[in-house]
PDB file of N, CA and C in Angstrom:
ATOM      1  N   UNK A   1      75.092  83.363  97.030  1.00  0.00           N
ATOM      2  CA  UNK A   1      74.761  83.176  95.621  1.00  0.00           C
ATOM      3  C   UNK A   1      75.838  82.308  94.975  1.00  0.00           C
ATOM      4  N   UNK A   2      75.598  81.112  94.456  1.00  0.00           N
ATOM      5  CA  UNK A   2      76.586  80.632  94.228  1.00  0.00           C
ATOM      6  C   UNK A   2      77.051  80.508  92.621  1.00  0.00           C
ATOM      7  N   UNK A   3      78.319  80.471  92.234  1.00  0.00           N
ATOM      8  CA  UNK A   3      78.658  80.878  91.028  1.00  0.00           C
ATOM      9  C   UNK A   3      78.717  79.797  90.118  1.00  0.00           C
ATOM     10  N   UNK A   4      78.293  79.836  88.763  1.00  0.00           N
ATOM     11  CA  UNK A   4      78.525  78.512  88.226  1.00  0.00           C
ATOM     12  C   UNK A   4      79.389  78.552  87.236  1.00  0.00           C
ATOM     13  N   UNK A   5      79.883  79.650  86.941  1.00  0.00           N
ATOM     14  CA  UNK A   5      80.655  79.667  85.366  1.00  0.00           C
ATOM     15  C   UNK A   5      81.959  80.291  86.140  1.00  0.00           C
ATOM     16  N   UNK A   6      82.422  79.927  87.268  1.00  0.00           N
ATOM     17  CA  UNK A   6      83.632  80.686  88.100  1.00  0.00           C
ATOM     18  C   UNK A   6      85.007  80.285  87.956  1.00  0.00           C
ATOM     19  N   UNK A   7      84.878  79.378  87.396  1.00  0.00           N
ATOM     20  CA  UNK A   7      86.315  79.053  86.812  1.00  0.00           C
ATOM     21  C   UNK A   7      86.194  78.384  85.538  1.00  0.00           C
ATOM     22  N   UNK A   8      87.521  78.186  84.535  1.00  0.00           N
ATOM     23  CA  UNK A   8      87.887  78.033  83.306  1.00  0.00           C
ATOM     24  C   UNK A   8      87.147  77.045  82.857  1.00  0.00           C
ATOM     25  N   UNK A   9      87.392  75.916  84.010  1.00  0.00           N
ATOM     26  CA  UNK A   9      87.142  74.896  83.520  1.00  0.00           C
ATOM     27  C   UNK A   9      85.664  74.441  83.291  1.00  0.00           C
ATOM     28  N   UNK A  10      85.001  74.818  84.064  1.00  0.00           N
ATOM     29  CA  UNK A  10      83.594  75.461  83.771  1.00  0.00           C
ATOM     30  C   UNK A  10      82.948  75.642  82.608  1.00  0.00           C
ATOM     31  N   UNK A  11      83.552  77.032  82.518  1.00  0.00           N
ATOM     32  CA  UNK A  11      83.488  77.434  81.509  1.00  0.00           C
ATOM     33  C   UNK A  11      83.504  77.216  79.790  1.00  0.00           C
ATOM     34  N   UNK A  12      84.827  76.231  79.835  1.00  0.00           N
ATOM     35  CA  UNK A  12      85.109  75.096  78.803  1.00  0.00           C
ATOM     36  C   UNK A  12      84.051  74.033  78.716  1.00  0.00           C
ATOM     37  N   UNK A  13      83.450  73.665  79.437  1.00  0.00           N
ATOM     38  CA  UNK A  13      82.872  72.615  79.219  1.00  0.00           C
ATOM     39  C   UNK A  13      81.319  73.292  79.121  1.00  0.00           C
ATOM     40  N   UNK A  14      80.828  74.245  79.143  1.00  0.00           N
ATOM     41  CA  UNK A  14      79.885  74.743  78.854  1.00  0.00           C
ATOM     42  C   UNK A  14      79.713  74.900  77.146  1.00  0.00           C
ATOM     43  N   UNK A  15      81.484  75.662  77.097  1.00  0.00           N
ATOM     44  CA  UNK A  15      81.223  76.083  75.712  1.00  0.00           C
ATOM     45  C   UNK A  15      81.562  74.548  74.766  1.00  0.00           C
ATOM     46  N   UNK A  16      82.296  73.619  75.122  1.00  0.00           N
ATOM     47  CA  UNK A  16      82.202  71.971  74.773  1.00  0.00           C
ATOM     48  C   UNK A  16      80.875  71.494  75.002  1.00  0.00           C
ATOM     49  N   UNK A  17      80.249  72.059  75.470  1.00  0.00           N
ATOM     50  CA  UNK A  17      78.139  71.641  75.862  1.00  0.00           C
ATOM     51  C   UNK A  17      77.942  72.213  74.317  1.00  0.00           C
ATOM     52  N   UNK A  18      78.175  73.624  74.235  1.00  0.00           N
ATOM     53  CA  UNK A  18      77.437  74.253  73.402  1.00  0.00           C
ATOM     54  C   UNK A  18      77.297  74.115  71.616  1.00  0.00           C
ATOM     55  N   UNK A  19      78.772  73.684  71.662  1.00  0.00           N
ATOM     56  CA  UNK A  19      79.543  73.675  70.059  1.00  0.00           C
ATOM     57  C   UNK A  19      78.781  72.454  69.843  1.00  0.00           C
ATOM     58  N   UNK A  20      78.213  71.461  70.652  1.00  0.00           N
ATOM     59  CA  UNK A  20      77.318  70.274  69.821  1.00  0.00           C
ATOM     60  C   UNK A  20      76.024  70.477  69.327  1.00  0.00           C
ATOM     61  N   UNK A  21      75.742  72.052  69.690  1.00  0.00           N
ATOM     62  CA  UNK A  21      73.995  72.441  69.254  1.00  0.00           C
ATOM     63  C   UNK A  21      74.447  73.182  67.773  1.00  0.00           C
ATOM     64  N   UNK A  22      73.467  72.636  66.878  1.00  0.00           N
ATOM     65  CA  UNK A  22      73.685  72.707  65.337  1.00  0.00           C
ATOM     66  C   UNK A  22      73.255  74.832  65.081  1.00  0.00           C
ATOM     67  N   UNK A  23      71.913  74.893  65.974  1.00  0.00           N
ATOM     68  CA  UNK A  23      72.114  76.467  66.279  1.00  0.00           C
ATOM     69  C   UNK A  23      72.516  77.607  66.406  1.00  0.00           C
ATOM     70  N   UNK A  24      73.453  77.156  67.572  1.00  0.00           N
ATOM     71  CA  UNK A  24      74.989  77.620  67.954  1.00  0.00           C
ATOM     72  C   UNK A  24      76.243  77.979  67.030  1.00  0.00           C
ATOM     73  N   UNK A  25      76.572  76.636  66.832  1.00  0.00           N
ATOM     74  CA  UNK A  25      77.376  76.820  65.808  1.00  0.00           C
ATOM     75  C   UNK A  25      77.163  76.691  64.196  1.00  0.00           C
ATOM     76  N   UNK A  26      75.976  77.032  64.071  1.00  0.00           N
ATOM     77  CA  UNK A  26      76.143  77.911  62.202  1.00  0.00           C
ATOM     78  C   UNK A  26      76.151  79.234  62.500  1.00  0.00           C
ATOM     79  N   UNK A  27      76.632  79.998  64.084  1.00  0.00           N
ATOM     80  CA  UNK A  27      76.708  80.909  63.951  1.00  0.00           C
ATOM     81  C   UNK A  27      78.347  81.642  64.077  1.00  0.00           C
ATOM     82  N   UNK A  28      78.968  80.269  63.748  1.00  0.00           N
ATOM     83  CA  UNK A  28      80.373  80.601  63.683  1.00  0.00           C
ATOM     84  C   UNK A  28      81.006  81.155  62.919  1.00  0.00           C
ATOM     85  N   UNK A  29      81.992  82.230  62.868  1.00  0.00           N
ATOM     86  CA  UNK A  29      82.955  82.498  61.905  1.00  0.00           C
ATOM     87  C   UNK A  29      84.231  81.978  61.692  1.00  0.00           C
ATOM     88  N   UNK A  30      85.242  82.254  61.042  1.00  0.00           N
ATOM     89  CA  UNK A  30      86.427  81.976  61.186  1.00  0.00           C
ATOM     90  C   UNK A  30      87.455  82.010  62.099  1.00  0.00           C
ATOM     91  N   UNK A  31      86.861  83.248  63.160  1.00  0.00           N
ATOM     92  CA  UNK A  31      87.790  83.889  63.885  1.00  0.00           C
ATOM     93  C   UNK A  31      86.901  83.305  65.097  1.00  0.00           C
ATOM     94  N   UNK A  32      86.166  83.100  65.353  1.00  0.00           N
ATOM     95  CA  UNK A  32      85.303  83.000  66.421  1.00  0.00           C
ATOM     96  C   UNK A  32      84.555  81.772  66.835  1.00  0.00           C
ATOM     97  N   UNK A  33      84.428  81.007  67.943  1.00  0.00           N
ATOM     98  CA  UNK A  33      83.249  80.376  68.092  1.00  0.00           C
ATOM     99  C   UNK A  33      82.310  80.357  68.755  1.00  0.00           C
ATOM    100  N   UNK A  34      81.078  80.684  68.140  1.00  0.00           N
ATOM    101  CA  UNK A  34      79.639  81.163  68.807  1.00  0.00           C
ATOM    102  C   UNK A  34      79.763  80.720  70.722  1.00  0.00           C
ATOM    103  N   UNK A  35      79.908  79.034  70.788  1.00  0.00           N
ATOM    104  CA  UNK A  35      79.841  78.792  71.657  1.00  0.00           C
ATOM    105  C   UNK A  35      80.908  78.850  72.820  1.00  0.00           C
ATOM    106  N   UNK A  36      81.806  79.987  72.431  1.00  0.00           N
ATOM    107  CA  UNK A  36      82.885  80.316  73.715  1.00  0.00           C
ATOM    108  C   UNK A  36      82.743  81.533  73.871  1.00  0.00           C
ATOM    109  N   UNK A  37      81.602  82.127  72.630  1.00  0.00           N
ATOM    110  CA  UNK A  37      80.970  83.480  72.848  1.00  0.00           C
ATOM    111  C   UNK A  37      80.415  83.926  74.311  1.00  0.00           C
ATOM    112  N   UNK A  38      79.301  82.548  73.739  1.00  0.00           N
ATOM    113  CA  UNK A  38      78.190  82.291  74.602  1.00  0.00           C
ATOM    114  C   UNK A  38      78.795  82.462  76.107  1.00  0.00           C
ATOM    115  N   UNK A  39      79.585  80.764  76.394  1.00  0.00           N
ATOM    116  CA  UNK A  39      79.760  80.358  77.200  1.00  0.00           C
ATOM    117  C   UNK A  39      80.617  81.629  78.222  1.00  0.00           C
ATOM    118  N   UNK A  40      81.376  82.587  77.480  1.00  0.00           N
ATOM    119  CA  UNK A  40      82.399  83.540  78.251  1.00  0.00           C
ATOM    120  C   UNK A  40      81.594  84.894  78.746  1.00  0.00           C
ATOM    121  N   UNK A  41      80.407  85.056  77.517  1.00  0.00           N
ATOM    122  CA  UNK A  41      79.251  86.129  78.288  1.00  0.00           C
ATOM    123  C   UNK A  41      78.321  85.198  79.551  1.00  0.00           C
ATOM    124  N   UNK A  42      78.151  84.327  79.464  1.00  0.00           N
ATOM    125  CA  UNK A  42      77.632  84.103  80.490  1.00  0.00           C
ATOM    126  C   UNK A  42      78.328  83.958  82.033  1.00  0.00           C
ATOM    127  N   UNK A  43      79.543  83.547  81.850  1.00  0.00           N
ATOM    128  CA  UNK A  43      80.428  84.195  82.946  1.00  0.00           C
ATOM    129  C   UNK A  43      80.790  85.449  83.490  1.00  0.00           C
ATOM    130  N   UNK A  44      80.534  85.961  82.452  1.00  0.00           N
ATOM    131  CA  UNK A  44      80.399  87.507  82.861  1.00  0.00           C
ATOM    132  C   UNK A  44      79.390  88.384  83.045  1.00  0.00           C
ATOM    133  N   UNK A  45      78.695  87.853  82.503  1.00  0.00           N
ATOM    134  CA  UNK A  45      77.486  88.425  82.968  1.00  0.00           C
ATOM    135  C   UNK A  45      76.717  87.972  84.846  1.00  0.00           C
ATOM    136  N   UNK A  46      77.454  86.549  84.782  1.00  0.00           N
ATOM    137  CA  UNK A  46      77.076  86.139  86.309  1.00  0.00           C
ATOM    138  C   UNK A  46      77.760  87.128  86.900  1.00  0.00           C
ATOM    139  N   UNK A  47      79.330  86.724  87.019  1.00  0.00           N
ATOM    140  CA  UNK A  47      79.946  87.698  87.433  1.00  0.00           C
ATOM    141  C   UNK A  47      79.350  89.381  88.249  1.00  0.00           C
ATOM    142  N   UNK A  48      78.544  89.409  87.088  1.00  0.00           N
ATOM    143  CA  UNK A  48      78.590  91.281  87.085  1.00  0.00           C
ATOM    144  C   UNK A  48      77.170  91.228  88.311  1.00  0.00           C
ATOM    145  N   UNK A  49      76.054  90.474  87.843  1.00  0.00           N
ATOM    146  CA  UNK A  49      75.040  90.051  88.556  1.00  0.00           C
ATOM    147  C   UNK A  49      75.487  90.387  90.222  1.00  0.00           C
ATOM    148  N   UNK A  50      75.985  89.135  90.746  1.00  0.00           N
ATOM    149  CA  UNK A  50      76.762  88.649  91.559  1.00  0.00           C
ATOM    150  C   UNK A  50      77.470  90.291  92.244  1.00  0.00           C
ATOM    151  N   UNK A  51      78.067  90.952  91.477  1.00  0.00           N
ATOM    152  CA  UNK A  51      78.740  91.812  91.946  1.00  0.00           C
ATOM    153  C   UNK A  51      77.497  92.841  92.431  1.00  0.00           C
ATOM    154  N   UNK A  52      76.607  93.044  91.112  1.00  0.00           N
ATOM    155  CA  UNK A  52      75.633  93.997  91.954  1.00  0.00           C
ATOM    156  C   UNK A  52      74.782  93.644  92.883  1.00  0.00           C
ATOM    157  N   UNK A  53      74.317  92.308  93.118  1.00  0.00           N
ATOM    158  CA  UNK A  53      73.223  91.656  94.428  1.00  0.00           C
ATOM    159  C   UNK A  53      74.036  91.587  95.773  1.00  0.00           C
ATOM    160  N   UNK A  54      75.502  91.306  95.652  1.00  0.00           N
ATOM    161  CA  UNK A  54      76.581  90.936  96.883  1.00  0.00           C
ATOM    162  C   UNK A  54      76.898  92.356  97.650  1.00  0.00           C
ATOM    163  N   UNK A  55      77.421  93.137  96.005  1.00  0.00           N
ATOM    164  CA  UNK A  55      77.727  94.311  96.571  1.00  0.00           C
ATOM    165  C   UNK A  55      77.095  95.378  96.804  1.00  0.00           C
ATOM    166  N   UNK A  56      77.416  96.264  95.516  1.00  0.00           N
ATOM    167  CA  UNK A  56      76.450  97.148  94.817  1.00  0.00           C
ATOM    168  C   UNK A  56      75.157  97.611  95.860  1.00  0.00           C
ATOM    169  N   UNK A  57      73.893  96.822  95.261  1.00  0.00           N
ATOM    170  CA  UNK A  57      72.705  97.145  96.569  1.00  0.00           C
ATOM    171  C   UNK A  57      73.006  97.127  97.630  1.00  0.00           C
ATOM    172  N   UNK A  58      73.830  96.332  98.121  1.00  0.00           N
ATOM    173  CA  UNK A  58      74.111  96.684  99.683  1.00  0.00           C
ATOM    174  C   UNK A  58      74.606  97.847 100.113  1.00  0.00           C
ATOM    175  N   UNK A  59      75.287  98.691  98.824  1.00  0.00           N
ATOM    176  CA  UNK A  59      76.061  99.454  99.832  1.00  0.00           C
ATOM    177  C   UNK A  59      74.966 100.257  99.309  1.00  0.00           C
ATOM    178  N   UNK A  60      74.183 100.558  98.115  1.00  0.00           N
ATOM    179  CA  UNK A  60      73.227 101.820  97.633  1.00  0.00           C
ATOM    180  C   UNK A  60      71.952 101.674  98.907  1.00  0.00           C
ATOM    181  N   UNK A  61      71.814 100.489  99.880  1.00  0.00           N
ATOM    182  CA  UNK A  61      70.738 100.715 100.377  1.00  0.00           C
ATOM    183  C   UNK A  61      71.199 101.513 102.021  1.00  0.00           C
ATOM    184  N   UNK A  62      72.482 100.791 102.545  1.00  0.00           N
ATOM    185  CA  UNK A  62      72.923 101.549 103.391  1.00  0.00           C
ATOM    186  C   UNK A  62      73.774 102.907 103.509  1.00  0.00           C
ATOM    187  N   UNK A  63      73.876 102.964 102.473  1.00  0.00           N
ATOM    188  CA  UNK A  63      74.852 104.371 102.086  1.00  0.00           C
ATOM    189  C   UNK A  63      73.831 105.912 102.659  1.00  0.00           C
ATOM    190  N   UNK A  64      75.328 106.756 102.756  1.00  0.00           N
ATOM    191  CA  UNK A  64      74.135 108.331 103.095  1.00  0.00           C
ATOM    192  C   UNK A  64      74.276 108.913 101.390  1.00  0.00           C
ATOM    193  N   UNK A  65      73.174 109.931 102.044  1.00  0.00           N
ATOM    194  CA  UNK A  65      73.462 110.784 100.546  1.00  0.00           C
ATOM    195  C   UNK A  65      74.944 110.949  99.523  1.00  0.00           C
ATOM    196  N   UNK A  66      75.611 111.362 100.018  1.00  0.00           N
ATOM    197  CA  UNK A  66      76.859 111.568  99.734  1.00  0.00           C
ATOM    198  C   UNK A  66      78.152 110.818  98.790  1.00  0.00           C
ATOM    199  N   UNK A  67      77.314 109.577  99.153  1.00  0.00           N
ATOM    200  CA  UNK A  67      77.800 108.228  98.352  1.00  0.00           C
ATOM    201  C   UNK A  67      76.762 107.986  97.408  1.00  0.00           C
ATOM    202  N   UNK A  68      75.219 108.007  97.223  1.00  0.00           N
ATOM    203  CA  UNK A  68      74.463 107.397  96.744  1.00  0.00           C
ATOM    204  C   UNK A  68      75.005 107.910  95.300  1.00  0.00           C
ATOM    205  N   UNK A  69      75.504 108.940  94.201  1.00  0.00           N
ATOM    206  CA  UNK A  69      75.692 109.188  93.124  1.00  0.00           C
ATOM    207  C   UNK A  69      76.941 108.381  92.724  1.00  0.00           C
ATOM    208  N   UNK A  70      78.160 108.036  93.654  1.00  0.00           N
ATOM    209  CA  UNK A  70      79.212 107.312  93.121  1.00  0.00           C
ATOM    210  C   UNK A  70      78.593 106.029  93.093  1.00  0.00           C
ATOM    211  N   UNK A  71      77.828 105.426  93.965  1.00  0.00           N
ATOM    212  CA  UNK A  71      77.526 103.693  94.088  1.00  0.00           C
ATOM    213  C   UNK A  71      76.319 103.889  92.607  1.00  0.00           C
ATOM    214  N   UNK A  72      75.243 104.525  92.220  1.00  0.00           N
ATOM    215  CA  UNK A  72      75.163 104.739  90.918  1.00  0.00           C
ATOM    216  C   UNK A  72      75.794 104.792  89.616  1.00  0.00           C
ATOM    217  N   UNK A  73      77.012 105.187  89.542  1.00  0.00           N
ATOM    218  CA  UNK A  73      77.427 105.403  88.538  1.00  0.00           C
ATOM    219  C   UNK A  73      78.029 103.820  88.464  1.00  0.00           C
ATOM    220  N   UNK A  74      78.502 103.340  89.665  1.00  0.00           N
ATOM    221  CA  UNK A  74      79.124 101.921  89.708  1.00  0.00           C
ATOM    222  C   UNK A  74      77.928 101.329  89.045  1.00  0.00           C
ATOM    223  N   UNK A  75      77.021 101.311  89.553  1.00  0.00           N
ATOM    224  CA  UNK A  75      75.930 100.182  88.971  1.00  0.00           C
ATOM    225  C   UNK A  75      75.748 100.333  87.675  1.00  0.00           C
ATOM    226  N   UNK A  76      75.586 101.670  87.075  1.00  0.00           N
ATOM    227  CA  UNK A  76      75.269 101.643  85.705  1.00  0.00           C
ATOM    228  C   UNK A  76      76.434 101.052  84.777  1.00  0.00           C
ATOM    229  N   UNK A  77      77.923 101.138  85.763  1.00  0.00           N
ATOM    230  CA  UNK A  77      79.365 100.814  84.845  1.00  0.00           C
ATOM    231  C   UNK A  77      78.519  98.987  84.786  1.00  0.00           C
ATOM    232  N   UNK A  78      78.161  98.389  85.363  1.00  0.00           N
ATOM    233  CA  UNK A  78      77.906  97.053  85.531  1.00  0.00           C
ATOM    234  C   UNK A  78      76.806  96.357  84.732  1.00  0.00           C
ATOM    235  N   UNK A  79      75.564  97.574  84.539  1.00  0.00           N
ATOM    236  CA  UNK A  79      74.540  97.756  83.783  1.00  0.00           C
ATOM    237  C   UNK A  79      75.361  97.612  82.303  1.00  0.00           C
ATOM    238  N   UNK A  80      75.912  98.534  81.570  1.00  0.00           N
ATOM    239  CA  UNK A  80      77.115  99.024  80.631  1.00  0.00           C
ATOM    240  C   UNK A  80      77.486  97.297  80.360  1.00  0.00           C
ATOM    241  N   UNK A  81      77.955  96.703  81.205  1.00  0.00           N
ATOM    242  CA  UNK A  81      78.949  95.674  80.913  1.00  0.00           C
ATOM    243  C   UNK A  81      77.708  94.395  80.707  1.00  0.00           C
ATOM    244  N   UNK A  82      76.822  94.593  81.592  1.00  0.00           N
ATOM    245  CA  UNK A  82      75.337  93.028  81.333  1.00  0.00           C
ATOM    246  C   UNK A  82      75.285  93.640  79.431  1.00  0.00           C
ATOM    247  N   UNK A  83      74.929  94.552  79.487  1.00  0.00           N
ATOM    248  CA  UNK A  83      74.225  94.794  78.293  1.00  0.00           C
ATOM    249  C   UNK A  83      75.388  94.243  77.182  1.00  0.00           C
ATOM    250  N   UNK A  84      76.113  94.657  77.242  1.00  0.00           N
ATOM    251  CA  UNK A  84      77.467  94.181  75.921  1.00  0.00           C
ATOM    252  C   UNK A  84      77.651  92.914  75.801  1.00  0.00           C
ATOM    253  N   UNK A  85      77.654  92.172  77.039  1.00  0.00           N
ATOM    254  CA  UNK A  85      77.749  90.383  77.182  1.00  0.00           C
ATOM    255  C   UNK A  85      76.235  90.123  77.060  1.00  0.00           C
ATOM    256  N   UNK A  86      75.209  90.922  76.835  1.00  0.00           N
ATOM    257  CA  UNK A  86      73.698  90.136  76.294  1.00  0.00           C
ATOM    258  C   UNK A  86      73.739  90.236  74.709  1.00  0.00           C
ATOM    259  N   UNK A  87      74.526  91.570  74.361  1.00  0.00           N
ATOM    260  CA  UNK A  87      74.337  91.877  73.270  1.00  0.00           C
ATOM    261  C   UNK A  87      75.680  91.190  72.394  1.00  0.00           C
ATOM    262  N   UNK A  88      76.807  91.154  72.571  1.00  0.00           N
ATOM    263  CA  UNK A  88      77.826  90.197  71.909  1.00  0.00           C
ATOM    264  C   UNK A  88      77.327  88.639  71.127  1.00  0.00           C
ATOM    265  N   UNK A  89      77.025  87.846  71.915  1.00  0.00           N
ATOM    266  CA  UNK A  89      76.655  86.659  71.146  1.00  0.00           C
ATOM    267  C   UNK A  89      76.209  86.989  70.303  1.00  0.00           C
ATOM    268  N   UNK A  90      75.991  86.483  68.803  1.00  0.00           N
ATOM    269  CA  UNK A  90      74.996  86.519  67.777  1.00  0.00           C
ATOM    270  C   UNK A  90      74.111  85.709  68.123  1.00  0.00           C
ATOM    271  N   UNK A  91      74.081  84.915  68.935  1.00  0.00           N
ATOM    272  CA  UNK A  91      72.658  83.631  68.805  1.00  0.00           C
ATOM    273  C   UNK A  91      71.295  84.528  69.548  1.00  0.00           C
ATOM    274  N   UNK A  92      71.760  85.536  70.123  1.00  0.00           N
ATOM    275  CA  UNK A  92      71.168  86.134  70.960  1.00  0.00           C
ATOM    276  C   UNK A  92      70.316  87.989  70.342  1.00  0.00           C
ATOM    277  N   UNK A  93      70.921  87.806  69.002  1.00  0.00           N
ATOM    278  CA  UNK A  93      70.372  89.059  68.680  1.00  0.00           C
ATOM    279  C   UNK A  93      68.869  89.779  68.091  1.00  0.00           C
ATOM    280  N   UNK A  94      68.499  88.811  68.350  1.00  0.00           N
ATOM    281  CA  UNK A  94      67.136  89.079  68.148  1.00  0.00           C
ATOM    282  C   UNK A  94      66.236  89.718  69.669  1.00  0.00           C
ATOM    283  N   UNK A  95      67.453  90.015  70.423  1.00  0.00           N
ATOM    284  CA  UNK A  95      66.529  90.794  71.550  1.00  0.00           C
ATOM    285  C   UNK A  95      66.871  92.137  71.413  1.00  0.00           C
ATOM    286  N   UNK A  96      67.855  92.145  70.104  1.00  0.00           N
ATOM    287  CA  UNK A  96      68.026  93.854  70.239  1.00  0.00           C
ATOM    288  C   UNK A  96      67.520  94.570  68.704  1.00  0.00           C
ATOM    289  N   UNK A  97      67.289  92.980  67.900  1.00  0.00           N
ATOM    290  CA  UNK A  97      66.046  93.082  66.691  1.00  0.00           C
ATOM    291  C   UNK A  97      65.128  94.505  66.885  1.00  0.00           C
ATOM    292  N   UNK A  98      64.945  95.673  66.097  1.00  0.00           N
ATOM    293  CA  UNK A  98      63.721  96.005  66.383  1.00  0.00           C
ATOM    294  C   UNK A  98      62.480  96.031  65.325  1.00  0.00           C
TER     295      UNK A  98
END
């Protein structure tokens, strides 16, 4: 699986992609910019992905009983962490709109 937001520099230039969309950034504050929001949840969120398809399932599918409740609780810590980097951006909050 290969990573695309895996280093800084990456990363920078995603969020230098992003700060030119007029969208994006009227969703800036003072302290913040939307698009290094963006650009740093989406690294982490690969990240976490990545961790559960590489790792994670592999070990919940070969594991015995005994393990299957700790490799759970791992996944949900990872679950926990997608959800906060979907839900952080503001450009993005209308998926948690109800």
């Amino acid at each position: 699986m290969t990573r695309y937001l895996k280093d800084f520099k990456k990363v920078k230039a995603l969020a230098e992609k992003l700060e030119k969309l007029q969208s994006v950034s009227k969703l800036d504050t003072q302290n913040e910019k939307e698009a290094w929001t963006l650009a740093h949840s989406f690294a982490d969120i690969e990240e976490s992905i990545q961790k559960i398809n590489k790792d994670l399932f592999p070990r919940l599918i070969s594991s015995d009983e005994s393990e299957i409740n700790d490799i759970l609780l791992e996944i949900g810590e990872e679950y926990r962490h997608l959800l906060y980097h979907i839900n952080d951006p503001k450009f993005f909050k209308y998926l948690s709109d109800k």
